[in-house]
N, C-alpha and C. Protein backbone atom coordinates (compact mmCIF):
# COMPACT_ATOMS: atom_id res chain seq x y z
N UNK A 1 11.19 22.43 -6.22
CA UNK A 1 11.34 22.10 -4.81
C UNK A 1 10.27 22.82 -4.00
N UNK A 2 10.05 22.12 -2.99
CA UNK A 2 8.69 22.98 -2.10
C UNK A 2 9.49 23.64 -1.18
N UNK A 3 9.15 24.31 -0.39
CA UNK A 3 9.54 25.34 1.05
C UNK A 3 8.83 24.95 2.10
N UNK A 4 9.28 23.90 2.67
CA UNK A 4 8.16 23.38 3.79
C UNK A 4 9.31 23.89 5.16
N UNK A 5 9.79 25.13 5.23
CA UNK A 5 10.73 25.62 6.39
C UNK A 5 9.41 26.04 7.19
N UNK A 6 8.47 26.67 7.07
CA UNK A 6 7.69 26.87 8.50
C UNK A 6 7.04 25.40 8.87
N UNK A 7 7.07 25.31 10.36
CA UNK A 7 6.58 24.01 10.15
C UNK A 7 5.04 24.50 11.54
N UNK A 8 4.09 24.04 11.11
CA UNK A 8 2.83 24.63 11.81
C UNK A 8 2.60 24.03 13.11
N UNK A 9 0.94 24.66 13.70
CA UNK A 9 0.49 24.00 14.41
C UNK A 9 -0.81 23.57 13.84
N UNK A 10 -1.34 22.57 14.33
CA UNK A 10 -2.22 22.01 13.78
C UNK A 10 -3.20 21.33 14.70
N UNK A 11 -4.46 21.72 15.06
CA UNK A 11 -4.81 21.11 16.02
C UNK A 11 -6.31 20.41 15.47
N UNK A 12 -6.39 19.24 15.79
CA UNK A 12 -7.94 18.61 15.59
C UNK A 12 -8.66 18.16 16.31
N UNK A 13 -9.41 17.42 16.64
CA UNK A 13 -10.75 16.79 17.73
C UNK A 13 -9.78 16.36 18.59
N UNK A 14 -8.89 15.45 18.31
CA UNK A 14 -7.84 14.36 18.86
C UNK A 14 -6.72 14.51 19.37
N UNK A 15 -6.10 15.14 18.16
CA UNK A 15 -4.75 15.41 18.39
C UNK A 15 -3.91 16.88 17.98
N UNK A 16 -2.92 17.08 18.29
CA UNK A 16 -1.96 18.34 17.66
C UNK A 16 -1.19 18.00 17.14
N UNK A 17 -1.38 18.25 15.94
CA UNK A 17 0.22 18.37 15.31
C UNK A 17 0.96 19.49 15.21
N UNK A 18 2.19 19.35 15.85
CA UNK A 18 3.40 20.56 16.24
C UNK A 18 4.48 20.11 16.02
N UNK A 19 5.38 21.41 16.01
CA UNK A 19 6.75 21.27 15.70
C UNK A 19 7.36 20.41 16.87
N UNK A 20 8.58 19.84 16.59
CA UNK A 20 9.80 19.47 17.91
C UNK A 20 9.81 19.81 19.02
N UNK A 21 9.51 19.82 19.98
CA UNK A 21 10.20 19.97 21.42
C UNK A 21 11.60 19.54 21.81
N UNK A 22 12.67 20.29 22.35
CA UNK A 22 13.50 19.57 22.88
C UNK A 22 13.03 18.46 24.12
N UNK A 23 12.35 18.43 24.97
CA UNK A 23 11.62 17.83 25.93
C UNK A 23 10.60 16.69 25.72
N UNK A 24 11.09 16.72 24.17
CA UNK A 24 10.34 15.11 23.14
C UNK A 24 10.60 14.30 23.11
N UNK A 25 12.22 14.26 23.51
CA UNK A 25 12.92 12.73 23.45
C UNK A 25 12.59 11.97 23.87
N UNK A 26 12.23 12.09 25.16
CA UNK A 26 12.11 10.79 25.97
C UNK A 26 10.73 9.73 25.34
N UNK A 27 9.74 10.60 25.11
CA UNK A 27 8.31 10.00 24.28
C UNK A 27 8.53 9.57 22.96
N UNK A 28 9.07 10.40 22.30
CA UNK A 28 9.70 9.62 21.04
C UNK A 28 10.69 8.55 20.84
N UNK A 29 11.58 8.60 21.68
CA UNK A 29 12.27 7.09 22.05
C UNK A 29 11.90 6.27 22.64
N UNK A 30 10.66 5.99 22.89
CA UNK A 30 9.84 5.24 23.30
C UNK A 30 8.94 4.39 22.10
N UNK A 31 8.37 5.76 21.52
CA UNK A 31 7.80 5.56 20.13
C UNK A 31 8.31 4.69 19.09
N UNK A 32 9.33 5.19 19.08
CA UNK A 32 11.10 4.34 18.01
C UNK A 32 10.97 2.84 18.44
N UNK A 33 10.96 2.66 19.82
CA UNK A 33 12.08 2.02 20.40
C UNK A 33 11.08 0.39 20.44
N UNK A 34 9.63 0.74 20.50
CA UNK A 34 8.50 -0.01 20.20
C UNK A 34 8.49 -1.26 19.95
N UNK A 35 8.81 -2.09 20.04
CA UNK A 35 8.48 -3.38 18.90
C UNK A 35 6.97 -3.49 17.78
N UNK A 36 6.15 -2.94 17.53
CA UNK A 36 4.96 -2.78 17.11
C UNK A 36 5.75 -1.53 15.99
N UNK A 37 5.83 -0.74 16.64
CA UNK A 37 6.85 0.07 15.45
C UNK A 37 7.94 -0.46 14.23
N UNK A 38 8.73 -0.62 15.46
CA UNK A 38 10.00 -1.10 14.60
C UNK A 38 9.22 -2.53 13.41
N UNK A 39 8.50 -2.98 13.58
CA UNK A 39 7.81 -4.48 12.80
C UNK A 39 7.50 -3.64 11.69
N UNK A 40 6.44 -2.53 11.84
CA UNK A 40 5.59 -2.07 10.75
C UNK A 40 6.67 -0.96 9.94
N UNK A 41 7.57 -0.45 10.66
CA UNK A 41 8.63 0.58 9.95
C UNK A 41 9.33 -0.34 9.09
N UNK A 42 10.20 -1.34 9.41
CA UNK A 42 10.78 -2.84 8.77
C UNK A 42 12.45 -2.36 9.34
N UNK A 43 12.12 -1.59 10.70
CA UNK A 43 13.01 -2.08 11.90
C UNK A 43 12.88 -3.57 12.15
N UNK A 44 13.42 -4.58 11.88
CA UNK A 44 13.05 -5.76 12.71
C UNK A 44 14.17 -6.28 12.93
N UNK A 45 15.24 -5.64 12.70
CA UNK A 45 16.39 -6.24 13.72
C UNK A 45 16.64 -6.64 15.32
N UNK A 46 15.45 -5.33 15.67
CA UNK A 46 15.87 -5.42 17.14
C UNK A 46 16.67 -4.70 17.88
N UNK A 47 17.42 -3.70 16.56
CA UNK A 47 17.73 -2.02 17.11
C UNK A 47 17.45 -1.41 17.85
N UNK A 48 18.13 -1.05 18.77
CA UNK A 48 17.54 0.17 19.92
C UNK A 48 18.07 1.33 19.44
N UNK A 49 17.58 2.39 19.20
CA UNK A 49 18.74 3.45 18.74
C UNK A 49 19.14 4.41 19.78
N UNK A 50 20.13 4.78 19.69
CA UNK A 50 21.34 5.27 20.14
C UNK A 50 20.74 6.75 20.80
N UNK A 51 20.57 7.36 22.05
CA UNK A 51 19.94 8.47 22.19
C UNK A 51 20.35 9.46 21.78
N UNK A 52 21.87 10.02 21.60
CA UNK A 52 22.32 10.86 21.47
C UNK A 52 22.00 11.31 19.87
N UNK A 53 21.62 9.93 19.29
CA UNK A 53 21.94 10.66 17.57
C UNK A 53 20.19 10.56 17.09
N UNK A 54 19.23 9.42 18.33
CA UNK A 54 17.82 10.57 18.39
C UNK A 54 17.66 12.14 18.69
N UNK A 55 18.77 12.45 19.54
CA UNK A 55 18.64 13.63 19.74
C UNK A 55 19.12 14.72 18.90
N UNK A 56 20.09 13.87 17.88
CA UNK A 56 20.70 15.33 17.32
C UNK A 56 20.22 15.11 15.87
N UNK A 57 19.10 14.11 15.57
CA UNK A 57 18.20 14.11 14.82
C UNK A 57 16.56 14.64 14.85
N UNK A 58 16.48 14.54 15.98
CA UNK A 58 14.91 15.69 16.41
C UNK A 58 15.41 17.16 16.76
N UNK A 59 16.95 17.41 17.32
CA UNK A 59 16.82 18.54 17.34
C UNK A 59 17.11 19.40 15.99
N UNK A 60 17.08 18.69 14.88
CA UNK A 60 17.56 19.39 13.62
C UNK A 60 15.63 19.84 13.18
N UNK A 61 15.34 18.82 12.95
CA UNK A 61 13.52 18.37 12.58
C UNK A 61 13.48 19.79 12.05
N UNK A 62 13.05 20.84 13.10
CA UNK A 62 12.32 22.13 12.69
C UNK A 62 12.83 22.83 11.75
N UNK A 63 14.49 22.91 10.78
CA UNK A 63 15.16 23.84 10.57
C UNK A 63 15.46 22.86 9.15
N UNK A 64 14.33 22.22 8.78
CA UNK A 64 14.96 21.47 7.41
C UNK A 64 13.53 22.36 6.65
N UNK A 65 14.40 22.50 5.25
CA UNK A 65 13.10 23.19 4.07
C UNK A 65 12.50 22.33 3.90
N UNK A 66 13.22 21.01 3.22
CA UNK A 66 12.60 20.11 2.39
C UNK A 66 11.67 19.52 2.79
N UNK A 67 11.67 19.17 4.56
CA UNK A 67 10.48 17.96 4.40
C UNK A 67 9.79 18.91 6.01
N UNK A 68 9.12 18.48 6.59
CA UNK A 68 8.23 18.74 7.42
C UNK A 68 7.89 17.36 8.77
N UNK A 69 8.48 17.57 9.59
CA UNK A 69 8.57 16.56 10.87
C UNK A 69 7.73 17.45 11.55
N UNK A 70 6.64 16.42 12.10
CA UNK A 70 5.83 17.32 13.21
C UNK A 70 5.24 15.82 14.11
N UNK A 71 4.89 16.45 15.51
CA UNK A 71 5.20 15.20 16.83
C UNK A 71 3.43 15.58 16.69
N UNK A 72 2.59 14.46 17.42
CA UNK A 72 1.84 14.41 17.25
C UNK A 72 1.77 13.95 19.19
N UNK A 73 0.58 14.92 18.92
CA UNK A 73 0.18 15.12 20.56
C UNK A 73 -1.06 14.56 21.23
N UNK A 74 -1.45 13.27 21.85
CA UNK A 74 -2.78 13.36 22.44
C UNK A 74 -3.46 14.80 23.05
N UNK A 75 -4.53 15.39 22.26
CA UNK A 75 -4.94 16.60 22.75
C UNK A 75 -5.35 16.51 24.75
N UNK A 76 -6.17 14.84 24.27
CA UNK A 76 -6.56 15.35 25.71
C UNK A 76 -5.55 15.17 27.08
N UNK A 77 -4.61 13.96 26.66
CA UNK A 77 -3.78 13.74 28.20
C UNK A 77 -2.35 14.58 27.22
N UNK A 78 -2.14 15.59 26.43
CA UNK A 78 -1.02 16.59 26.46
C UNK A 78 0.50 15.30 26.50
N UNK A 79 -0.01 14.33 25.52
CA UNK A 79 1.74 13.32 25.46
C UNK A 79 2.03 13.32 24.17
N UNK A 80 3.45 13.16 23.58
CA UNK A 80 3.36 12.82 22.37
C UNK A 80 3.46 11.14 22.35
N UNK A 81 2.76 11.31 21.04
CA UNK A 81 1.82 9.73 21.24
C UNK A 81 3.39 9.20 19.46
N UNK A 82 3.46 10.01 18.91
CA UNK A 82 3.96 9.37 17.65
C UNK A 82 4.74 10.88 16.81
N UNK A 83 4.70 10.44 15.22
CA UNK A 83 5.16 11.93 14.57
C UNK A 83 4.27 11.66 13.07
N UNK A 84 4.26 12.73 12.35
CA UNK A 84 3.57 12.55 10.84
C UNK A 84 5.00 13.35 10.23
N UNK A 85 5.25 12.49 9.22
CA UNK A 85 6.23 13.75 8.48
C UNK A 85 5.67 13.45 6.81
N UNK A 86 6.36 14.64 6.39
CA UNK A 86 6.16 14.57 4.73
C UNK A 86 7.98 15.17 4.44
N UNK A 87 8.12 14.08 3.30
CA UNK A 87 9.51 13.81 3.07
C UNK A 87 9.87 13.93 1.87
N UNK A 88 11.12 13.56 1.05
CA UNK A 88 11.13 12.81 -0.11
C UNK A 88 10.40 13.75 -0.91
N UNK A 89 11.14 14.68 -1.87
CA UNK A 89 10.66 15.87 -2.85
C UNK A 89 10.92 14.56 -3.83
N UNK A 90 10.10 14.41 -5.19
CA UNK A 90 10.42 14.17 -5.95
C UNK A 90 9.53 14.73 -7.56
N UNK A 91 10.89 15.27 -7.80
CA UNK A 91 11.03 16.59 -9.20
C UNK A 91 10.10 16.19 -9.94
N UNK A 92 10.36 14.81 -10.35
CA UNK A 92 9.48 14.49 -11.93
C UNK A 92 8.01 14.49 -11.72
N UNK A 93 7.31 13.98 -10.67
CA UNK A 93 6.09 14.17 -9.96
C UNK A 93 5.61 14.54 -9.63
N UNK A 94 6.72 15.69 -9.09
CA UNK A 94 6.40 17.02 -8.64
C UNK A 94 4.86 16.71 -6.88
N UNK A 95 6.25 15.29 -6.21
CA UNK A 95 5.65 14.59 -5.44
C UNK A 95 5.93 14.28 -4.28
N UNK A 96 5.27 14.40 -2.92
CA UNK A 96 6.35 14.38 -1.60
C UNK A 96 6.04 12.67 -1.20
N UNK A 97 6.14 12.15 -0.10
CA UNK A 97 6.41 11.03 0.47
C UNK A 97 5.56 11.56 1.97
N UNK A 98 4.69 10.57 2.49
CA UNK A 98 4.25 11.25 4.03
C UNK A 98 4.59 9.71 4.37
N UNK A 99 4.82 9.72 5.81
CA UNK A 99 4.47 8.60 7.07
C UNK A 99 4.34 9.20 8.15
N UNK A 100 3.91 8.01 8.64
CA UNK A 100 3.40 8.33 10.13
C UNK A 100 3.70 7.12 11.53
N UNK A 101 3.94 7.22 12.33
CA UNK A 101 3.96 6.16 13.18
C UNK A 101 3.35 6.58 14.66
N UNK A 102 2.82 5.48 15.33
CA UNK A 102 2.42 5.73 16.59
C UNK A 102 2.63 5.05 17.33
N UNK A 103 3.46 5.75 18.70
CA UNK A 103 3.74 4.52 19.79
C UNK A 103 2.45 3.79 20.64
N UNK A 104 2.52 3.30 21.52
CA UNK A 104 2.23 1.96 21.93
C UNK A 104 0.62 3.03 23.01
N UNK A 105 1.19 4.42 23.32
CA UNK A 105 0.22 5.26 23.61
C UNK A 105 -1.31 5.36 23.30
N UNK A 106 -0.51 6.07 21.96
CA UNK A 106 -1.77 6.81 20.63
C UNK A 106 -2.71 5.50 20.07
N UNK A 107 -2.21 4.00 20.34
CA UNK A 107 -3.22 3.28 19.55
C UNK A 107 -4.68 2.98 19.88
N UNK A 108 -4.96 2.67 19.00
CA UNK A 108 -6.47 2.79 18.70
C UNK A 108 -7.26 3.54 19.33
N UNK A 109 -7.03 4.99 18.97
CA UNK A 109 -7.67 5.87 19.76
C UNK A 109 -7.96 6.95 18.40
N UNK A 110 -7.77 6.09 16.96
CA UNK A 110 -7.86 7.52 15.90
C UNK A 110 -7.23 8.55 16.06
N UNK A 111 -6.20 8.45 16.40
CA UNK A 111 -5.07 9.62 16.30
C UNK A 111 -4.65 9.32 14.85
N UNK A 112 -4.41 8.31 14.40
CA UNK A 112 -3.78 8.41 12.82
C UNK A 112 -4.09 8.95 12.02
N UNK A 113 -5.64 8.10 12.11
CA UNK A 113 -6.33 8.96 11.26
C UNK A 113 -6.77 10.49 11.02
N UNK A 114 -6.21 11.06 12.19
CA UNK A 114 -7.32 12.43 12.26
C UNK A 114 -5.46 12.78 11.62
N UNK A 115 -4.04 12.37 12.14
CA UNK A 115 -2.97 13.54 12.35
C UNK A 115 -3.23 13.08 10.69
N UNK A 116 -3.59 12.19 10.11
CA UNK A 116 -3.32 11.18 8.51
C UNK A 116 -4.24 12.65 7.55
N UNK A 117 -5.00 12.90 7.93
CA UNK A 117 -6.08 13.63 7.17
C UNK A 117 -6.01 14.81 7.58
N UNK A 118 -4.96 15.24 8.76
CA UNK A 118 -4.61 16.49 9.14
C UNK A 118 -3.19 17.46 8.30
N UNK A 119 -2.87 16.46 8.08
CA UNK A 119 -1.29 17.07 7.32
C UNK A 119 -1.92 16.48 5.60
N UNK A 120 -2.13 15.73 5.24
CA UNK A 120 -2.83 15.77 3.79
C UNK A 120 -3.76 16.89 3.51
N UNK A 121 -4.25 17.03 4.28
CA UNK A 121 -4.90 18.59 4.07
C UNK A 121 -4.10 20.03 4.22
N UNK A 122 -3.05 19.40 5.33
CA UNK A 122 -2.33 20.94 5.12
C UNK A 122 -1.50 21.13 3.75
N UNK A 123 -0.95 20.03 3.53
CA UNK A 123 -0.16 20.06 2.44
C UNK A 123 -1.26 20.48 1.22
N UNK A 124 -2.31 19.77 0.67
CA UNK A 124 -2.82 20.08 -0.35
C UNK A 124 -3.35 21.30 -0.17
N UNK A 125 -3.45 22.26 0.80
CA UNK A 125 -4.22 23.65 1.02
C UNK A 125 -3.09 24.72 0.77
N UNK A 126 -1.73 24.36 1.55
CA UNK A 126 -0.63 25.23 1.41
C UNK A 126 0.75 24.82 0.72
N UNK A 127 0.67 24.26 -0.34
CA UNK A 127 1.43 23.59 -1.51
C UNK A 127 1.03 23.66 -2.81
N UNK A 128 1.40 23.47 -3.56
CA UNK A 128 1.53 22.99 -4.84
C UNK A 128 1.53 22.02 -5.74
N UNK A 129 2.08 21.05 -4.39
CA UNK A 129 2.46 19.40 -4.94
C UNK A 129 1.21 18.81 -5.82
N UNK A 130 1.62 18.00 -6.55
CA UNK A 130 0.17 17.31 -6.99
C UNK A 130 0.06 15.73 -6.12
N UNK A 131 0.99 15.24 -5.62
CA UNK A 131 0.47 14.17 -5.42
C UNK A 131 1.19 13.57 -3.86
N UNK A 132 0.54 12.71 -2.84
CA UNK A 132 1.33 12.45 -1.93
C UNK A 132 1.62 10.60 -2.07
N UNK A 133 2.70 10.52 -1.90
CA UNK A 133 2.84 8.72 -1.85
C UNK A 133 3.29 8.57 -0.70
N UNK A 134 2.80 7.05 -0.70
CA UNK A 134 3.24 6.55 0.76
C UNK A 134 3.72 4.87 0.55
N UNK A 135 4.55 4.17 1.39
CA UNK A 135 4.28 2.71 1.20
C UNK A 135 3.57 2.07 2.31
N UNK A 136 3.45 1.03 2.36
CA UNK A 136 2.64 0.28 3.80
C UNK A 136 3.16 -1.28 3.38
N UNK A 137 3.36 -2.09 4.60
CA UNK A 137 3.53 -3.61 4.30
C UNK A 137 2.49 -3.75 4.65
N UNK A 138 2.44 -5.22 3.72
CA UNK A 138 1.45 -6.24 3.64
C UNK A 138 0.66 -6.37 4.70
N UNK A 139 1.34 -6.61 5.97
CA UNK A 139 1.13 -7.21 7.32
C UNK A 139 0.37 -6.09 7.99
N UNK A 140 0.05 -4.82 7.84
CA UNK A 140 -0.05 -4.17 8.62
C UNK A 140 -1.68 -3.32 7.79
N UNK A 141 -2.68 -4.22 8.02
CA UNK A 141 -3.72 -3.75 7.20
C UNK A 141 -4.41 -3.02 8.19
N UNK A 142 -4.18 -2.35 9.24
CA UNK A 142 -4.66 -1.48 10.28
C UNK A 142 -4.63 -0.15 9.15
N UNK A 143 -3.36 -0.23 9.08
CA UNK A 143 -2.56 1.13 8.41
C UNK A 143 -3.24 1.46 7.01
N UNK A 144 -3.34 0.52 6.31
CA UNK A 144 -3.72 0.61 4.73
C UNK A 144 -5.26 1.19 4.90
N UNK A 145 -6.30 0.36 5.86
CA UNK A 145 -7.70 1.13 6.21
C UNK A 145 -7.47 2.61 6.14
N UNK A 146 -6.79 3.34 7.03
CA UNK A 146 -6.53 4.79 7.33
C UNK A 146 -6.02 5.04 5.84
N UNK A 147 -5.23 5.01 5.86
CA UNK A 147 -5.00 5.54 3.81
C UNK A 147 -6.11 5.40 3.07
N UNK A 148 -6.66 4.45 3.03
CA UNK A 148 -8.13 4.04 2.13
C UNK A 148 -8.81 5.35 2.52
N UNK A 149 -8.90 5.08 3.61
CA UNK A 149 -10.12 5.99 4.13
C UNK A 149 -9.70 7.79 3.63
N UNK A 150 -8.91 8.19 4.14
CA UNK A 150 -8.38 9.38 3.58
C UNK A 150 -8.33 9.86 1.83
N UNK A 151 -7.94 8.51 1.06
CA UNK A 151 -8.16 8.60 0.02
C UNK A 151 -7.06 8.04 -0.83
N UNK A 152 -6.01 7.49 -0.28
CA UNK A 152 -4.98 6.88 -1.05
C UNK A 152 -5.70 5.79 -1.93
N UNK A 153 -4.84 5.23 -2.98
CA UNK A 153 -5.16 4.05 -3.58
C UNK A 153 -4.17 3.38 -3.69
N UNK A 154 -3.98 2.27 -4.01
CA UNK A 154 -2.82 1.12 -4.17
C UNK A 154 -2.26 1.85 -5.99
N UNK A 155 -0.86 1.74 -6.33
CA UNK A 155 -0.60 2.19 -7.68
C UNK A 155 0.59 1.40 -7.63
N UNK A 156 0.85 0.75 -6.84
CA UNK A 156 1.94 -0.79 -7.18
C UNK A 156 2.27 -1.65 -6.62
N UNK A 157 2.41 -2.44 -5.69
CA UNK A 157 3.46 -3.44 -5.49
C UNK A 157 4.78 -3.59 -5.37
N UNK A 158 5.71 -3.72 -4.31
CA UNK A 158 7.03 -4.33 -4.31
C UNK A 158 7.30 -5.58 -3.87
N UNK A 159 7.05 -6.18 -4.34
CA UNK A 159 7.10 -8.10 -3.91
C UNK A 159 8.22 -8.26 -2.78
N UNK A 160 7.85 -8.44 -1.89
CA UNK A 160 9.32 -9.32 -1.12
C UNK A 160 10.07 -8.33 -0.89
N UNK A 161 9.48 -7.61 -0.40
CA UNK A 161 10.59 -5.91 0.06
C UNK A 161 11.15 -5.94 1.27
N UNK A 162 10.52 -7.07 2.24
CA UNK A 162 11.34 -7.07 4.00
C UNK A 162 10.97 -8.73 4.21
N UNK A 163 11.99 -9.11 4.87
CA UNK A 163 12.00 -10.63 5.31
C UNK A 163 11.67 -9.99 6.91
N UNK A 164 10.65 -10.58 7.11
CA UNK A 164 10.18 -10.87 8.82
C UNK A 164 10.01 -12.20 9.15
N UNK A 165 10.58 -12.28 10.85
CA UNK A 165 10.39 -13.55 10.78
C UNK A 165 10.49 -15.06 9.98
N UNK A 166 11.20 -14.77 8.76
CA UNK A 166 11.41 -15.77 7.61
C UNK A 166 10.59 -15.84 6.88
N UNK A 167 9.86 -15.29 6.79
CA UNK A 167 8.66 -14.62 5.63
C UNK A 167 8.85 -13.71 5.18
N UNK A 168 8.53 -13.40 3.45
CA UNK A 168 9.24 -12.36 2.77
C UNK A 168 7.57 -11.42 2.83
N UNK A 169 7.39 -10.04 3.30
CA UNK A 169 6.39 -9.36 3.16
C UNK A 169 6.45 -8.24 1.86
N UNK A 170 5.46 -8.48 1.33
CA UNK A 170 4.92 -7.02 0.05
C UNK A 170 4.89 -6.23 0.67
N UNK A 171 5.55 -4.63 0.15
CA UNK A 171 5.07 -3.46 0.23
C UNK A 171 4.07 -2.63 -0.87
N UNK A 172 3.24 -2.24 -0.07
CA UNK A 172 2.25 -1.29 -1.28
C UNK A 172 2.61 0.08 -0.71
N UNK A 173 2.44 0.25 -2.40
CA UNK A 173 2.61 2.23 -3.19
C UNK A 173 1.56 2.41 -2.93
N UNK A 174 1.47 3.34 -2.16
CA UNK A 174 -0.12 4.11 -2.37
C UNK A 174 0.46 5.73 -3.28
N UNK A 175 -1.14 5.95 -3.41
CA UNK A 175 -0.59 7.69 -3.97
C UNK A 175 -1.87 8.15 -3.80
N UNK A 176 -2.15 9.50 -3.46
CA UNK A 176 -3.20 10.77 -3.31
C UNK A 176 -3.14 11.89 -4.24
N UNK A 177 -3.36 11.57 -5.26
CA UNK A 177 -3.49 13.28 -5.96
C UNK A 177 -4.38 13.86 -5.47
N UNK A 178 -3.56 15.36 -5.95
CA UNK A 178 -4.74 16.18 -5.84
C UNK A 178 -6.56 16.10 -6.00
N UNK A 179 -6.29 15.77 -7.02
CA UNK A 179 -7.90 15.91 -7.84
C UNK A 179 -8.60 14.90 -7.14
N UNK A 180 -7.86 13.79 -6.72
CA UNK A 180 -8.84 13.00 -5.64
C UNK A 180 -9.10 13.12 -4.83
N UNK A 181 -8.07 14.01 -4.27
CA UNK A 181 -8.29 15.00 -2.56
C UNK A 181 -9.50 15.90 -2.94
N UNK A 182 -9.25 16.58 -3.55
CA UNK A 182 -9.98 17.73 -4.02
C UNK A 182 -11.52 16.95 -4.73
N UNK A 183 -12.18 15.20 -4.87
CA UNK A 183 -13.16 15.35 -5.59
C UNK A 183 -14.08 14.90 -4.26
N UNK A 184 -13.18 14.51 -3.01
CA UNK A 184 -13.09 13.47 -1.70
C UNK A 184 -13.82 14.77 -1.38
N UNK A 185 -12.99 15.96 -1.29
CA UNK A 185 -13.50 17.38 -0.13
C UNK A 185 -14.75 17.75 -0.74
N UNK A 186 -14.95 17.74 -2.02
CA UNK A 186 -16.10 18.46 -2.68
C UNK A 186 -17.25 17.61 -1.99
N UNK A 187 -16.88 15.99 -2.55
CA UNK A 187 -18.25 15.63 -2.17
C UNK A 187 -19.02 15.20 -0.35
N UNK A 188 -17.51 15.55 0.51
CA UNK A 188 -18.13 15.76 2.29
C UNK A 188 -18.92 16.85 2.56
C-alpha cells in the first residue's frame, strides 16, 4: 500500500495543485455539475449532485492515505478551475489509477496538461509505484492527446463500456510506467 496522507502543494507555469479548501464547493460544483464533464466522466444521466454529500465528500479529500485529491487552481485569476486525483491502489501491479477533470473555466488554457504532468511527476519522484493507469472514452480525443503527450500508451480496450446518446462508446486503458517516465525525463 502507498501513504499518500500528506497531500502537497504544487505549483507550475499555469496552475496549483493543492489540497481542499472548505471554500471549494461552490467551484467544484460547478465543475461536477458541467455537462462537458458529466459526458466525458460517463455522468450522462443528467445528475445534479446533491450539495451536502459534495460537501461531506471534499471535506473528507485531505485525510484519506490511500489516494490523493488535489483542486487545481488557475495560477493567474486564483479559481479552482477542476481536481487531479490519484486513486485505486492496486497490489498485484503495485499500481495507482490518476484522473483529472476540468470545468467549463480551465478549458483550453493547458491546465491539464501542465496539473497531468504535474502530479505524474510527483508521484513517480515521491513513490514507489511502478506504474500509473488511467481510462479515457473514445469520444473524448482532447483528453487522450494530453496522456500521449505526457507519456501514457493505450494497453487495452473496453468495447461498449457507456451508452451515450444511443451509441455504445469504447473506453481506453492507458498505463505509464516508470521506465517510460523515467526514459521521457532522461531524454528532455
Amino acid at each position: 500500500m502507498i501513504d499518500l496522507i500528506y497531500k502537497p502543494t504544487l505549483e507550475g507555469n499555469k496552475v496549483i495543485l493543492r489540497p481542499f479548501h472548505e471554500d471549494d464547493l461552490d467551484a467544484i460544483e460547478e465543475c461536477i455539475n458541467d455537462p462537458e464533464v458529466s459526458k466525458f466522466t460517463g455522468s450522462t444521466d443528467g445528475e445534479v449532485y446533491d450539495r451536502e454529500e459534495l460537501y461531506q465528500w471534499y471535506s473528507t479529500r485531505n485525510k484519506q492515505p490511500n489516494r490523493m485529491d488535489l483542486a487545481i487552481i488557475d495560477k493567474t485569476n486564483h479559481i479552482l478551475v477542476g481536481e487531479a486525483v490519484i486513486n485505486e491502489y492496486d497490489e498485484i501491479n503495485h499500481s495507482m489509477n490518476f484522473r483529472i477533470l476540468i470545468g467549463p473555466k480551465g478549458r483550453d488554457q493547458g491546465f491539464g496538461t501542465e496539473a497531468t504532468k504535474m502530479i505524474v511527476d510527483y508521484i513517480f519522484l515521491n513513490t514507489d509505484l511502478k506504474q500509473l493507469t488511467l481510462s479515457v472514452f473514445a469520444f473524448n480525443p482532447r483528453a487522450q492527446r494530453v496522456y500521449e503527450k505526457i507519456g501514457f500508451i493505450l494497453s487495452s480496450v473496453d468495447k461498449n463500456e457507456l451508452e451515450y446518446e444511443g451509441e455504445m462508446i469504447d473506453s481506453y486503458n492507458m498505463v505509464l510506467t516508470r521506465e517510460r517516465w523515467n526514459t521521457i525525463k532522461a531524454e528532455m
